[in-house]
C-alpha atoms as a PDB file:
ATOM      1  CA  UNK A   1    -171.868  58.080 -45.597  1.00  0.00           C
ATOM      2  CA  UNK A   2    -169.605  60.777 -45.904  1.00  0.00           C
ATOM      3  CA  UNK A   3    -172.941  63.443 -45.913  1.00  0.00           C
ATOM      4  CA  UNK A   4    -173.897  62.094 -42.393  1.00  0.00           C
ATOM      5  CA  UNK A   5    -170.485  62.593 -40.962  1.00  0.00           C
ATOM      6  CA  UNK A   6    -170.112  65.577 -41.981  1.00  0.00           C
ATOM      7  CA  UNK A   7    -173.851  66.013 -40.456  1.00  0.00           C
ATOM      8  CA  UNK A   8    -172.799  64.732 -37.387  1.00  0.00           C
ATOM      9  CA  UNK A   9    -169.777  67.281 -37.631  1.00  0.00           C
ATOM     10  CA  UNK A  10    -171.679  70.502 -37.853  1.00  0.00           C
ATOM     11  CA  UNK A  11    -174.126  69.420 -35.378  1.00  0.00           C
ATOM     12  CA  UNK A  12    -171.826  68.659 -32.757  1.00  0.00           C
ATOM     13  CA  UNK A  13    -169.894  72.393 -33.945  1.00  0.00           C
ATOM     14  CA  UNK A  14    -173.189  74.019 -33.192  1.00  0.00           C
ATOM     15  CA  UNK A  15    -173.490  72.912 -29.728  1.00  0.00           C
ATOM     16  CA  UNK A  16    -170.112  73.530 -28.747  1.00  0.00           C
ATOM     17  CA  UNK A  17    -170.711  77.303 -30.228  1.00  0.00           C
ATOM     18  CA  UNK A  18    -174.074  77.262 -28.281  1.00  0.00           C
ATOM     19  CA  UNK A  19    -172.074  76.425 -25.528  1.00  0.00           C
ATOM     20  CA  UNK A  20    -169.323  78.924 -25.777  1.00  0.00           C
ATOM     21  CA  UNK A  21    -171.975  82.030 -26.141  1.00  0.00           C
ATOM     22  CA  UNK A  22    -172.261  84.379 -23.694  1.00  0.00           C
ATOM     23  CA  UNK A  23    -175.434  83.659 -21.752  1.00  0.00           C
ATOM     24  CA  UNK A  24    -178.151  86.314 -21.251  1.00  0.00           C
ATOM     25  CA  UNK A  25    -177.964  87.778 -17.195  1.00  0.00           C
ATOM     26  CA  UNK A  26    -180.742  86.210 -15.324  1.00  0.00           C
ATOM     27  CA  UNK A  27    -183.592  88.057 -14.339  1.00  0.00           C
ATOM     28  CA  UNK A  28    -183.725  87.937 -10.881  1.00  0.00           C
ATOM     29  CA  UNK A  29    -187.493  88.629  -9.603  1.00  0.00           C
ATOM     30  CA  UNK A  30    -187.385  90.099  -5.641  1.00  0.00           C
ATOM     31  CA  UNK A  31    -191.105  88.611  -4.049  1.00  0.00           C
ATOM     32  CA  UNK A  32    -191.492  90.980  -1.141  1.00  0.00           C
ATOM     33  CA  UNK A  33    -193.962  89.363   1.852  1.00  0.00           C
ATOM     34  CA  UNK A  34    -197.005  91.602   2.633  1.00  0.00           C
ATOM     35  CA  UNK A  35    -196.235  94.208   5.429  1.00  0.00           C
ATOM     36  CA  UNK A  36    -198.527  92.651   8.224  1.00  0.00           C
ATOM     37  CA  UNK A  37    -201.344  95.069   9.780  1.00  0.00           C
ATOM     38  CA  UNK A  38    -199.668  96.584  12.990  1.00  0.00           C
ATOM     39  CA  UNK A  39    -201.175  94.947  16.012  1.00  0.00           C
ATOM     40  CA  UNK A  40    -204.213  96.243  17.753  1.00  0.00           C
ATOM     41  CA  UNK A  41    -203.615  95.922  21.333  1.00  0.00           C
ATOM     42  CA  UNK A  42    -207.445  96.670  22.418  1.00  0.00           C
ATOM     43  CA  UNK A  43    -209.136  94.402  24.915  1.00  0.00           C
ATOM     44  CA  UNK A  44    -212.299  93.669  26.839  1.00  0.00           C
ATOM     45  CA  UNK A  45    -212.726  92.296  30.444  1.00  0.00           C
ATOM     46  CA  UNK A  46    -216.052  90.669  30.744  1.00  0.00           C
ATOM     47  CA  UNK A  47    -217.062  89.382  34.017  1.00  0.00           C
ATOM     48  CA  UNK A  48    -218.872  86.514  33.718  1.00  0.00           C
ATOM     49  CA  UNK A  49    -218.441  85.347  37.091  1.00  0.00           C
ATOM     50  CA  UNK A  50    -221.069  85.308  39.861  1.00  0.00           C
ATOM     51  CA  UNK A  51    -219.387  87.947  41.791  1.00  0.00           C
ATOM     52  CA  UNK A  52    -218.539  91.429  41.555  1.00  0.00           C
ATOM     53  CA  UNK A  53    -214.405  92.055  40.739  1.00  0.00           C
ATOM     54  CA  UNK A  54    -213.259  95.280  43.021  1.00  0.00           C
ATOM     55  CA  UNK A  55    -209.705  95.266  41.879  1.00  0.00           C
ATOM     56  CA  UNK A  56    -207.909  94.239  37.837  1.00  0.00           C
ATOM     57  CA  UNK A  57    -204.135  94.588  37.145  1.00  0.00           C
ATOM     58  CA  UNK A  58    -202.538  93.361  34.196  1.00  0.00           C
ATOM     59  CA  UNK A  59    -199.254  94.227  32.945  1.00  0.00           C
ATOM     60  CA  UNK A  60    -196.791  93.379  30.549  1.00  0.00           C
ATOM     61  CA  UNK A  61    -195.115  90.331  31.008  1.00  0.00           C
ATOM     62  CA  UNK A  62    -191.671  91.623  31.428  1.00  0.00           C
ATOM     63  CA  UNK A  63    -192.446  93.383  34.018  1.00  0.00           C
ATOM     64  CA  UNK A  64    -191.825  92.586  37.762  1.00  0.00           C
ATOM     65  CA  UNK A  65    -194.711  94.035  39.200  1.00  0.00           C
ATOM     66  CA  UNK A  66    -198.831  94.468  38.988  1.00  0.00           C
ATOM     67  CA  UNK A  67    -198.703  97.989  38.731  1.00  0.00           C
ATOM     68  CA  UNK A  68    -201.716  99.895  39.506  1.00  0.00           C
ATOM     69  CA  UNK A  69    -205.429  99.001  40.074  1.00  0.00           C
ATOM     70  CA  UNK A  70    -207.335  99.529  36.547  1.00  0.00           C
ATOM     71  CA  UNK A  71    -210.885  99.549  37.633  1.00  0.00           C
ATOM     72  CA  UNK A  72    -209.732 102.698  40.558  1.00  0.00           C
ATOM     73  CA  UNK A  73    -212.827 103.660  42.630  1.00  0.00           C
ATOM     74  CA  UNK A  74    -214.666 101.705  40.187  1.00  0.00           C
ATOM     75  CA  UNK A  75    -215.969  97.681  40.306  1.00  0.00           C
ATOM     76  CA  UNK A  76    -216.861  95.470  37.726  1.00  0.00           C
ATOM     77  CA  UNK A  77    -219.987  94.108  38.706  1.00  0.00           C
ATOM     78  CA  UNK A  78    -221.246  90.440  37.018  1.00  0.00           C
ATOM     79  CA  UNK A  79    -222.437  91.215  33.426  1.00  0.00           C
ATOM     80  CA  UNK A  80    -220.608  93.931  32.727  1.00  0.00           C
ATOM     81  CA  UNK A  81    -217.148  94.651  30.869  1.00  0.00           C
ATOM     82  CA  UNK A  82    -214.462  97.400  30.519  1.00  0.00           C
ATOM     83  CA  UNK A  83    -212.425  98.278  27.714  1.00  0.00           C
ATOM     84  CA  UNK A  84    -208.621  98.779  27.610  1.00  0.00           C
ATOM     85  CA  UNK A  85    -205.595  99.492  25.088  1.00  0.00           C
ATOM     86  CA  UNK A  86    -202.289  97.899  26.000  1.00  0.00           C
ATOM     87  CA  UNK A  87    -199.467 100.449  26.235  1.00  0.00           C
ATOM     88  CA  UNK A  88    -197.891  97.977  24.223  1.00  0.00           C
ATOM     89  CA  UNK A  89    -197.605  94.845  21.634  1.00  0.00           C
ATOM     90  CA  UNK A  90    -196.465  91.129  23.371  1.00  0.00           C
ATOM     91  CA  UNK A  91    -197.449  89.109  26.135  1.00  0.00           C
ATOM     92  CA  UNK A  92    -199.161  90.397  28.867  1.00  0.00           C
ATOM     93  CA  UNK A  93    -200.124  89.134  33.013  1.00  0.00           C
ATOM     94  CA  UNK A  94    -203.574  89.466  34.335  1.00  0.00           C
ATOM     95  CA  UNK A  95    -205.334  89.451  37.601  1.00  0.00           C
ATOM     96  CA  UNK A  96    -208.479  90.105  38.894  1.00  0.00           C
ATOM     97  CA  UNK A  97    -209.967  90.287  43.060  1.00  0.00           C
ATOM     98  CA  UNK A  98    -213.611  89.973  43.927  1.00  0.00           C
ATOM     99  CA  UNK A  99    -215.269  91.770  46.435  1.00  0.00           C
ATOM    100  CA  UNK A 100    -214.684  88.563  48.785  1.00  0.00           C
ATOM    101  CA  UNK A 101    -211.050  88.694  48.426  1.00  0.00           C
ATOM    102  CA  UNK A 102    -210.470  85.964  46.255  1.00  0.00           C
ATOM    103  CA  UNK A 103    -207.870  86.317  42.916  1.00  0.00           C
ATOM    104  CA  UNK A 104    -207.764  84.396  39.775  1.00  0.00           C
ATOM    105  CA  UNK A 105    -204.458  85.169  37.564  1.00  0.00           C
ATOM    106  CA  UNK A 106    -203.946  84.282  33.777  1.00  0.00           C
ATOM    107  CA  UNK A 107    -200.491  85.036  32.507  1.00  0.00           C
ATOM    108  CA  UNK A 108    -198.746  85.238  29.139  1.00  0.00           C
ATOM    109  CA  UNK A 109    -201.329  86.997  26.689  1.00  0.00           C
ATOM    110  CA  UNK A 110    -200.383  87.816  23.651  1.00  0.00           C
ATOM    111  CA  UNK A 111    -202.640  91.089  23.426  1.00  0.00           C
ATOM    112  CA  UNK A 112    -202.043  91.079  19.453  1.00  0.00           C
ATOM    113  CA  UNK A 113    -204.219  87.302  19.245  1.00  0.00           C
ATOM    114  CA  UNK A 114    -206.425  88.191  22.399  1.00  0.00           C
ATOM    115  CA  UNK A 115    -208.938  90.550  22.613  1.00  0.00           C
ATOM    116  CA  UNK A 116    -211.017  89.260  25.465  1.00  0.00           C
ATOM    117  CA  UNK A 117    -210.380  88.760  29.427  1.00  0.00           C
ATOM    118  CA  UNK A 118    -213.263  86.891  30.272  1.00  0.00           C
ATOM    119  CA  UNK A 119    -214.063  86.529  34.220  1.00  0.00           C
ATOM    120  CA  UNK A 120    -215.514  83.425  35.497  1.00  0.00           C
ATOM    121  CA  UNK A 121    -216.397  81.863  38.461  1.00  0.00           C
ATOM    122  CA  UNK A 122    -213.143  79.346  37.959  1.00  0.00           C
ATOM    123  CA  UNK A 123    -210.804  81.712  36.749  1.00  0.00           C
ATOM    124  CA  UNK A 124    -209.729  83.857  33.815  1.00  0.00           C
ATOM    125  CA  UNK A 125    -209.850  83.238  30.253  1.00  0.00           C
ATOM    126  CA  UNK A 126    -208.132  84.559  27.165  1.00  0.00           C
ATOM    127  CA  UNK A 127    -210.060  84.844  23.575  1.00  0.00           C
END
């Protein structure tokens, strides 16, 4: 009897010693998140539509304004596409007038997800 208490002695000693050691410093492991690609603001406008488009603005979002005509003395005729390259990253407004007169509008692109304007007879699409 006497051998386990003094069993139960030591073994108790040993984890209050265990407990009283200095503890080794943590390793401390920094997981840094992939840097993402930077965002390729490139677009097409494809007119689908049954009618030729004379005049396309778009612009970014923040601003008040359609700026300038993109096509200039050129048209987009049905079929056909243009490229572009937003100036830069975010959302941006666009707008498109036929040869008839009529506009179609589309606004809040994110260029960065979008990288087609598509032109149709009921409006303007973003893909």
């Amino acid at each position: 009897m006497i051998r386990r208490g003094a069993l139960g002695v030591l073994a108790g000693a040993a984890l209050m010693l265990g407990a009283c050691t200095p503890q080794q410093p943590q390793q401390v492991v920094v997981v840094q998140q992939p840097v993402s690609q930077a965002c390729d603001t490139s677009f097409v406008v494809v007119n689908n539509s049954g009618a030729t488009v004379e005049r396309l603005y778009f612009s970014h979002s923040s601003l008040g304004g359609w700026g300038n005509d993109q096509l200039g003395q050129s048209v987009l005729p049905p079929g056909r596409q243009v490229s572009y390259r937003a100036a830069n990253t975010g959302n941006y407004d666009f707008r498109v007038v036929w040869t008839n007169g009529r506009a179609a509008e589309i606004r809040g692109v994110n260029v960065c997800r979008a990288s087609r304007i598509t032109v149709t007879n009921g409006g303007l699409l973003a893909s």
